[in-house]
Protein backbone atom coordinates (compact mmCIF):
# COMPACT_ATOMS: atom_id res chain seq x y z
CA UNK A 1 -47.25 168.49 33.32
CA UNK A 2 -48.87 166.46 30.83
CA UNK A 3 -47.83 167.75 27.27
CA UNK A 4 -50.15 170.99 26.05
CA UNK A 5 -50.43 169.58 22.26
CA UNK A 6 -51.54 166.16 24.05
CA UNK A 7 -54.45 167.83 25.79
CA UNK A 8 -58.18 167.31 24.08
CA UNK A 9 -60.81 169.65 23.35
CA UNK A 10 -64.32 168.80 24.50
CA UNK A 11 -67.61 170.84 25.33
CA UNK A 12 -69.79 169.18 27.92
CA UNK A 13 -72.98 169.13 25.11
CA UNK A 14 -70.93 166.74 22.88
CA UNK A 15 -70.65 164.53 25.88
CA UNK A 16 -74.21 164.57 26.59
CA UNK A 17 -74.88 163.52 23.21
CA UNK A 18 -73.02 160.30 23.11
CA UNK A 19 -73.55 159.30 26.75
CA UNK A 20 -77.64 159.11 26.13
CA UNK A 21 -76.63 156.68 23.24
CA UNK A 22 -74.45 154.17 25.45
CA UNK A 23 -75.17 151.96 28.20
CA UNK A 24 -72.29 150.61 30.25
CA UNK A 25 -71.10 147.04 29.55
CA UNK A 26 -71.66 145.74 33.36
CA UNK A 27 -72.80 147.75 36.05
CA UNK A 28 -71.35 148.61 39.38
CA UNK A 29 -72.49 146.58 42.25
CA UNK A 30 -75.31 148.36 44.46
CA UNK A 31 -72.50 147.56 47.56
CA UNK A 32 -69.71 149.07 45.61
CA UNK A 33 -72.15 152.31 45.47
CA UNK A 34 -73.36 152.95 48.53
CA UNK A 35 -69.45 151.91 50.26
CA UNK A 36 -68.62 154.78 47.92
CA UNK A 37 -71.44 157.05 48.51
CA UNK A 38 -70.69 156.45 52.62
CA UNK A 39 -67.18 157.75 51.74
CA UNK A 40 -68.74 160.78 49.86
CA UNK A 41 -65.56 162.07 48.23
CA UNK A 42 -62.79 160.92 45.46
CA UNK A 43 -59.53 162.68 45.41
CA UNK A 44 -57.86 162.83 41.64
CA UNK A 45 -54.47 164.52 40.83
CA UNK A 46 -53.24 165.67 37.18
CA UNK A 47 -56.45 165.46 35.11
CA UNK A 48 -56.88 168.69 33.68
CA UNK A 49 -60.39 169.76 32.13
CA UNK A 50 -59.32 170.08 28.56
CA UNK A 51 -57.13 166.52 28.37
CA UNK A 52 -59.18 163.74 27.00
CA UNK A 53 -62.43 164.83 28.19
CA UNK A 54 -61.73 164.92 31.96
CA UNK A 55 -63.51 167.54 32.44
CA UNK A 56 -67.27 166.74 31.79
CA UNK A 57 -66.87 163.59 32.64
CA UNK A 58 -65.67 164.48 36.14
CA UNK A 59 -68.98 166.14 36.15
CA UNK A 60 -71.02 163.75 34.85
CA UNK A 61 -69.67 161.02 37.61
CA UNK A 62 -70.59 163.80 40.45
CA UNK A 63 -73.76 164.05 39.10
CA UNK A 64 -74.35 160.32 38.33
CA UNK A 65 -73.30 159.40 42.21
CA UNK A 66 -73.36 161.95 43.99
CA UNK A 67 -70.15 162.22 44.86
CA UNK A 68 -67.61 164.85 45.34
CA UNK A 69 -64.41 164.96 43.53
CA UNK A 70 -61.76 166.97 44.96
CA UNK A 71 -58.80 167.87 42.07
CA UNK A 72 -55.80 168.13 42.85
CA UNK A 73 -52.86 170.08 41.01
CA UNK A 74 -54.23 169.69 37.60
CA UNK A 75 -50.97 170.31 35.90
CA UNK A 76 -49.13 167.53 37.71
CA UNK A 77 -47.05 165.34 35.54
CA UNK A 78 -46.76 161.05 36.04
CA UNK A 79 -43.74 161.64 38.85
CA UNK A 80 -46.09 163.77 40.72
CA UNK A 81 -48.42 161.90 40.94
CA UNK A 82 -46.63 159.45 42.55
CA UNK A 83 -44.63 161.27 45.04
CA UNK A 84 -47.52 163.01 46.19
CA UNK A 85 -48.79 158.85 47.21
CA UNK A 86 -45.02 158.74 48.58
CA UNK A 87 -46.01 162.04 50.64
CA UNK A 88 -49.33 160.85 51.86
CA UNK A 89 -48.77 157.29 52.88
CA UNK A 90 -49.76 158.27 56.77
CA UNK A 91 -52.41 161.16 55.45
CA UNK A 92 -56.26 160.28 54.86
CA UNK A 93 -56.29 164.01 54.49
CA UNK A 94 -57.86 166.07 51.14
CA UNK A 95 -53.71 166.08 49.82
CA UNK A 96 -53.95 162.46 49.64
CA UNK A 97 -54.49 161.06 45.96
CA UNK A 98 -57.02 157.91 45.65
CA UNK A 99 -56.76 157.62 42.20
CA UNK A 100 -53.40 158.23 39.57
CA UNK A 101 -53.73 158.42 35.62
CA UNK A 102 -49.82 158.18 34.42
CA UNK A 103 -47.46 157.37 31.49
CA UNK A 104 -47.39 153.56 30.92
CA UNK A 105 -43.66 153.06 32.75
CA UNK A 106 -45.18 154.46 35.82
CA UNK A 107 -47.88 151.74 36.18
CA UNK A 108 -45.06 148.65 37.08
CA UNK A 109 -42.65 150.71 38.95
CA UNK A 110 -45.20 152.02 41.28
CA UNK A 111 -46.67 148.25 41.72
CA UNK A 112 -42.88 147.56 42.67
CA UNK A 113 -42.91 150.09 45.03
CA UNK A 114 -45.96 148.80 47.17
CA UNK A 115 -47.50 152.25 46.03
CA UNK A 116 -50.74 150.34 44.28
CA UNK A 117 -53.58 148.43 45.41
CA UNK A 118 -55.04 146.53 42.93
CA UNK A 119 -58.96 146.04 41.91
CA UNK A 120 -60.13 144.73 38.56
CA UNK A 121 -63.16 146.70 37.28
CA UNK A 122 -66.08 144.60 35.80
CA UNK A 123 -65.35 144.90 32.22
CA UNK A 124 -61.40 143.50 33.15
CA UNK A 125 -61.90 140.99 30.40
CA UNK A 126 -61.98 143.53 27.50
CA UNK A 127 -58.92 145.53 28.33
CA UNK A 128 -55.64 143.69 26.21
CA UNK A 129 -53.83 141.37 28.45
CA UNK A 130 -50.79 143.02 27.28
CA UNK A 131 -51.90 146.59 28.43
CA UNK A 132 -53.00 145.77 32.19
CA UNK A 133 -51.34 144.10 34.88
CA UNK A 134 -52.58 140.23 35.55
CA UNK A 135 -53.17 140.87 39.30
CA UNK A 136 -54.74 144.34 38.32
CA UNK A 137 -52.39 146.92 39.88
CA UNK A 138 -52.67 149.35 37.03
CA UNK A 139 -54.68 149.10 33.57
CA UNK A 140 -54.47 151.08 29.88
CA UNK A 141 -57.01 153.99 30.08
CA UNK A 142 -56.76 155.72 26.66
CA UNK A 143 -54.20 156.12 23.70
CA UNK A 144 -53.25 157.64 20.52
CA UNK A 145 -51.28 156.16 17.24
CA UNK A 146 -48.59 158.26 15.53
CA UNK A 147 -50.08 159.99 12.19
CA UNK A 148 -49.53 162.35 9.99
CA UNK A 149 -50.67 165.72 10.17
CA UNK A 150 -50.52 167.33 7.25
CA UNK A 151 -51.20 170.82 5.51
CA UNK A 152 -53.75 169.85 2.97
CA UNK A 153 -53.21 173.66 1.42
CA UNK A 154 -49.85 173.01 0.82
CA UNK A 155 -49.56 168.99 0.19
CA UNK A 156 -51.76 168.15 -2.70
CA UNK A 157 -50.98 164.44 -2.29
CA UNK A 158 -51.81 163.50 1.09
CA UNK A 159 -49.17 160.71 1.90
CA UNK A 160 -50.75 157.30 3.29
CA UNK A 161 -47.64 155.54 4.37
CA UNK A 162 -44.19 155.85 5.81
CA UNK A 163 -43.23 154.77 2.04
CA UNK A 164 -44.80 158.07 0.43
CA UNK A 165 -42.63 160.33 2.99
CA UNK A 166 -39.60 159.36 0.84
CA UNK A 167 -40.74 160.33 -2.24
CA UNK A 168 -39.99 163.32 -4.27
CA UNK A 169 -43.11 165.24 -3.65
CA UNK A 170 -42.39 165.91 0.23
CA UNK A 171 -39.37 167.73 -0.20
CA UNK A 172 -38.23 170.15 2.80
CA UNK A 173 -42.16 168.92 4.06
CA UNK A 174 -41.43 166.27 6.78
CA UNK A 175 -40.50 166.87 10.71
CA UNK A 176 -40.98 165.22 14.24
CA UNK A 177 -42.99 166.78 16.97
CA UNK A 178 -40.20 166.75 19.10
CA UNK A 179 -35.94 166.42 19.40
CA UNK A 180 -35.78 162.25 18.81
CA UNK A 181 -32.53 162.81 20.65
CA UNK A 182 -34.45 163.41 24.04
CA UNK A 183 -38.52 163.64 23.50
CA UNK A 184 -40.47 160.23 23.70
CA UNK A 185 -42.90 161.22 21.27
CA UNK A 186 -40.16 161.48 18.42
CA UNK A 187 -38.58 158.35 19.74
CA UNK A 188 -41.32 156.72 19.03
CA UNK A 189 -42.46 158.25 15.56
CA UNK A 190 -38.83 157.24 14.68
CA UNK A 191 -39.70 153.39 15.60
CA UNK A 192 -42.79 153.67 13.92
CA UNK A 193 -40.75 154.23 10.76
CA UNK A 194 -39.14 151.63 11.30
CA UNK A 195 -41.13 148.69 12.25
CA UNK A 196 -42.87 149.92 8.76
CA UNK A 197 -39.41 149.13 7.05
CA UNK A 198 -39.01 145.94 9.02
CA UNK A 199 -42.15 144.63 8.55
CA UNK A 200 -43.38 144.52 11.92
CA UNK A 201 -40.15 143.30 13.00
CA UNK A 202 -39.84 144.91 16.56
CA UNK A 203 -36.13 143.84 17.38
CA UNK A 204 -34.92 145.76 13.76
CA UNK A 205 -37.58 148.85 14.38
CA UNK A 206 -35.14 150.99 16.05
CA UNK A 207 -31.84 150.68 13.42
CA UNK A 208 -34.29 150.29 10.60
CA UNK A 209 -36.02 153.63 11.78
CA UNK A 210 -32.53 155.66 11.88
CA UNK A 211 -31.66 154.49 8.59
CA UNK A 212 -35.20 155.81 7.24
CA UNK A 213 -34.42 159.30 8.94
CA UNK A 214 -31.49 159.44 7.40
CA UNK A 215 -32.54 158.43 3.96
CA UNK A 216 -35.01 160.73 4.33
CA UNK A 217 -32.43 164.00 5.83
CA UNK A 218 -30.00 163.38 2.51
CA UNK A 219 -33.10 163.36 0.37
CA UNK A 220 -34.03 167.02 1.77
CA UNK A 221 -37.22 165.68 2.86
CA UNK A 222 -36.36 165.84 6.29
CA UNK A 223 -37.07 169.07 8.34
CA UNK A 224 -34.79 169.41 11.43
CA UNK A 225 -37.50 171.41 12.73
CA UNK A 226 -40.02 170.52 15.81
CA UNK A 227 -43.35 170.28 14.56
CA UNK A 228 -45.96 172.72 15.86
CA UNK A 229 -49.45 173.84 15.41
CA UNK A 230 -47.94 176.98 14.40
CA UNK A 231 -45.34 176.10 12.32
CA UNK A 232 -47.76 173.78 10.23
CA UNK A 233 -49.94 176.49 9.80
CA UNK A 234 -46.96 178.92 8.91
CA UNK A 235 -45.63 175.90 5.78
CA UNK A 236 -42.34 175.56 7.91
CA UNK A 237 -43.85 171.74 9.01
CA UNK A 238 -46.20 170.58 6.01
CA UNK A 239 -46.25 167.58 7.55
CA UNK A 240 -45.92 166.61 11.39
CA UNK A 241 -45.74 162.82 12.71
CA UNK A 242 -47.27 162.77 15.85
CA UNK A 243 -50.01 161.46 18.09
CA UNK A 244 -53.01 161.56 16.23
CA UNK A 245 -55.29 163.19 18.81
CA UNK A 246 -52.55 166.12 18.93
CA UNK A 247 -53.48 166.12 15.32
CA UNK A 248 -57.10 165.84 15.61
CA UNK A 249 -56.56 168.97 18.47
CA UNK A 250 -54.71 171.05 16.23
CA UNK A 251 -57.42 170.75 13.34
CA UNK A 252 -60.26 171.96 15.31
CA UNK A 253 -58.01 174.84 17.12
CA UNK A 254 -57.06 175.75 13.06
CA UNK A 255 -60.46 175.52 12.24
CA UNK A 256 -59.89 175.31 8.47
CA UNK A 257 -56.76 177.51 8.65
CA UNK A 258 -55.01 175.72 6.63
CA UNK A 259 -57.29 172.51 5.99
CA UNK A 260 -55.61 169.85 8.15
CA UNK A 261 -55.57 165.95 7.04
CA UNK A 262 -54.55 163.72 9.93
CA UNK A 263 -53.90 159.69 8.22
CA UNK A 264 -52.99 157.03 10.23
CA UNK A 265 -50.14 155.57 8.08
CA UNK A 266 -51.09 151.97 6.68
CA UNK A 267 -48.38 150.33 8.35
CA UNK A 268 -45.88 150.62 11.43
CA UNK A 269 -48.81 152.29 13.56
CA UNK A 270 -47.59 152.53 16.89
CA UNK A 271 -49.77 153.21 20.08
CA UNK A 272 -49.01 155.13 22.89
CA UNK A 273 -50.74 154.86 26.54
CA UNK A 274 -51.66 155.83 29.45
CA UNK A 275 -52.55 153.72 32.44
CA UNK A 276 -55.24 154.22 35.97
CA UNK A 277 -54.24 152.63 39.16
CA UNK A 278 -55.72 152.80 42.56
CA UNK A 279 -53.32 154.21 45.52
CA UNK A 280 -52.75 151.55 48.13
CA UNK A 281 -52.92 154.41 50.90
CA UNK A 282 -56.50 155.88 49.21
CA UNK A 283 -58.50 157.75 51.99
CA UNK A 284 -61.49 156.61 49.90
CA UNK A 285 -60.72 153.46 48.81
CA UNK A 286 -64.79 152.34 47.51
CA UNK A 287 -64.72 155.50 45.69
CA UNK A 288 -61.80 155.10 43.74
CA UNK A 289 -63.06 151.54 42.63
CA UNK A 290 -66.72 153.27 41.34
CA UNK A 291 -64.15 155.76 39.63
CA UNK A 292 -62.64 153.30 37.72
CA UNK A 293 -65.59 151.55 36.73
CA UNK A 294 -67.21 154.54 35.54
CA UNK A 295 -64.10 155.18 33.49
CA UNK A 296 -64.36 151.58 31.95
CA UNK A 297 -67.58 151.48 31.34
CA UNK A 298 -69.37 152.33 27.97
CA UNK A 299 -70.28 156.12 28.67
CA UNK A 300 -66.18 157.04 30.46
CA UNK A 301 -64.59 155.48 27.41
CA UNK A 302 -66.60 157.01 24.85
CA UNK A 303 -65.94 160.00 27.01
CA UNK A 304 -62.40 160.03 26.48
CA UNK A 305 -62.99 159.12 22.66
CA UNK A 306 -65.08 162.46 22.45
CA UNK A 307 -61.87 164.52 23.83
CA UNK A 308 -60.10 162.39 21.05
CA UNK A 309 -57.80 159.73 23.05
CA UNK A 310 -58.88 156.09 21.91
CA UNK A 311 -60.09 154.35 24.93
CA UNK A 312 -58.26 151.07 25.37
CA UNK A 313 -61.69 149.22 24.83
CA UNK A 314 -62.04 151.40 21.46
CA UNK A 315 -62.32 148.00 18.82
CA UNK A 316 -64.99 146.20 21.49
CA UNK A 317 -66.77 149.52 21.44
CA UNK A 318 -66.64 149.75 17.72
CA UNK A 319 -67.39 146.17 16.45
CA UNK A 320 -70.35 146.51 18.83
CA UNK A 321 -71.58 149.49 17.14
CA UNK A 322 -71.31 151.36 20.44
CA UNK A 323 -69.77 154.55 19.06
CA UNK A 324 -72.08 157.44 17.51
CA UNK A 325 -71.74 157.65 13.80
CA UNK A 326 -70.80 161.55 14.20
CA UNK A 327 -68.27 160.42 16.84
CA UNK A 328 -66.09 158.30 14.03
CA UNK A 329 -66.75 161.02 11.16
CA UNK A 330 -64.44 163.21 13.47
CA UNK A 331 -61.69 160.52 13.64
CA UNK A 332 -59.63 157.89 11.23
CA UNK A 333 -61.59 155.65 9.63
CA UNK A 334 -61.90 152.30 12.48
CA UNK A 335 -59.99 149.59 10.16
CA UNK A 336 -56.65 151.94 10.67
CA UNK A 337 -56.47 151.46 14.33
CA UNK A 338 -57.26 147.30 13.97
CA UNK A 339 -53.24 146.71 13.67
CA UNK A 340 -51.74 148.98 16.46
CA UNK A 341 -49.01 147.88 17.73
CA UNK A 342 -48.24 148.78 21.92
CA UNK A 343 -44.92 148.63 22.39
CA UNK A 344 -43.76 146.84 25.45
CA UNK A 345 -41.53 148.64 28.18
CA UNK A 346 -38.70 146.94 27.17
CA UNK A 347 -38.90 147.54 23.35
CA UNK A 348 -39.67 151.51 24.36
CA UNK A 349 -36.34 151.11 26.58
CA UNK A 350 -34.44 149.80 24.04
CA UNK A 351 -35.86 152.04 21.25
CA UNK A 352 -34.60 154.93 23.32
CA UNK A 353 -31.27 153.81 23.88
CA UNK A 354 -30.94 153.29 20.29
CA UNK A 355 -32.76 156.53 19.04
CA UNK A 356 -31.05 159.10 21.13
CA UNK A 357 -27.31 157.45 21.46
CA UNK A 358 -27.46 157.03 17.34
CA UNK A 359 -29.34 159.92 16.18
CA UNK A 360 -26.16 162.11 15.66
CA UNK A 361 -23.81 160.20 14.20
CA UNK A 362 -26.63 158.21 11.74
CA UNK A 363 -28.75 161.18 10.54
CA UNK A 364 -26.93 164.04 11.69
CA UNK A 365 -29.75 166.41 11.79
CA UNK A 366 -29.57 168.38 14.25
CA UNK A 367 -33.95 168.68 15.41
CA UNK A 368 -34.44 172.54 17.69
């Protein structure tokens, strides 16, 4: 199951809104449209309603094409999505997945499994080299960047870097949204920390971060406590680091209860994402490659950026002046996303290995 806190609130009206205002980069070929049409159904797994937007915007592609999607298990996590291709290789049945949306790892070991078929959509160029595959097995959807969430009724100096956390004023105020000893999401906020200390040195990020923990668990800044909605609201957590659209969820679900600040942190921003890929087995093959254009066109990506996950095309989108002004009022000012840094699979490997073998015996907090 994709985390709760990760899932993104959206109402089908704010959709509507932005979609009227943006035209998709490059159109889908009238072949690719009618193949798909002929097939008259797309089979998705694991995309609940409330996560990123999924849900209008499986409507709106119905309604745009025509064509039925048929959801499957909506609360299936990255593994399940691809045993259920394992399960289905010989099956053009409705339990067949054409289409997978998973944690970036999953993307290159399903590829090396023969489970992927690849298809680059039309906007291919705009998506990072270094968040797609070259051949196009599997591509970056959507992301978030580790922030701060912080109770603005209790903090009355909102901190703006990983520097400020160390300073006298957040005492018993700082936490991780998760045990950095076992929860990916904590890993990385720790290597964020880090990368900040080492000056965007990526080999030193993961000692350098454990050091800063530490530092900051002697201090009494520290708050071996997982970071919550609730427990921000209750004072226990003034101050969360976590994925900013977790953040951005948890303000509107407070709704002013306490006043919530979310800051991207001036340096060591670290991005986190997702990746699409097309099953090699799909029943409806044409179907799943309109899917994926819709999703990487203008209207799916500022679809996902409505539900609050950055589409990977979010600078091209926002140097273009793409984006609906009352779309970026919602979110962190633009300029903080320009130097995100994506980890690669081997620096989140080796992050990990560091993080949760060290965590004890350099900080010694124990995180429940």
């Amino acid at each position: 199951m994709k985390p709760t806190t990760l899932r993104c609130l959206l109402s089908m009206s704010a959709l509507a809104g932005v979609t009227a205002a943006s035209n998709a980069v490059a159109a889908p070929s009238d072949a690719l449209v009618a193949a798909a049409k002929q097939e008259g159904q797309l089979t998705v797994i694991a995309l609940p309603h409330d996560w990123c937007g999924y849900g209008p915007m499986i409507a709106a592609f119905q309604k745009k094409y025509g064509i039925k999607i048929n959801e499957l298990n909506p609360d299936a996590g990255s593994g399940d999505e691809i045993e259920a291709i394992k399960a289905n290789k010989g099956n053009k049945g409705p339990q067949a997945p054409d289409v997978i949306d998973v944690g970036l790892s999953f993307g290159p070991a399903a590829k090396a499994q023969g489970l992927l078929q690849p298809y680059k959509v039309s906007t291919w160029k705009s998506i990072p080299d270094d968040s797609k595959d070259a051949e196009g097995y599997w591509y970056g959807d959507y992301y978030g960047v580790l922030a701060f969430e912080v109770n603005a009724d209790m903090i009355d100096k909102v901190p703006t870097d990983w520097s400020d956390l160390q300073k006298a004023d957040y005492k018993n105020a700082v936490s991780l949204a998760g045990d950095p000893r076992s929860a990916n999401q904590a890993i990385q906020g720790v290597y964020a920390a880090g990368l900040s200390v080492a000056k965007g040195d990526a080999s030193k990020a993961g000692q350098a971060g454990l050091k800063y923990f530490a530092d900051l668990n002697k201090s009494g800044n520290f708050v071996p406590v997982i970071g919550k909605a609730a427990s921000l609201a209750q004072g226990t957590t003034p101050i969360i680091v976590r994925w900013d659209y977790n953040a951005l969820a948890d303000r509107d679900t407070l709704k002013g209860n306490p006043k919530v600040h979310v800051v991207v942190p001036k340096t060591g921003v670290v991005a986190g994402v997702y990746v699409q890929a097309i099953s090699a087995y799909a029943p409806h093959p044409n179907a799943a490659k309109l899917w994926m254009e819709y999703l990487y066109s203008d209207e799916g990506q500022i679809g996902w950026l409505t539900g609050y996950c950055h589409p990977i095309r979010y600078n091209e989108l926002v140097s273009q002046k793409k984006v609906p002004q009352t779309l970026l009022d919602k979110l962190p000012p633009a300029s903080a996303y320009k130097s995100a840094v994506f980890p690669t699979l081997q620096q989140q490997d080796a992050t990990k290995d560091v993080v949760t073998k060290q965590w004890d015996q350099v900080v010694g907090a124990n995180v429940k």
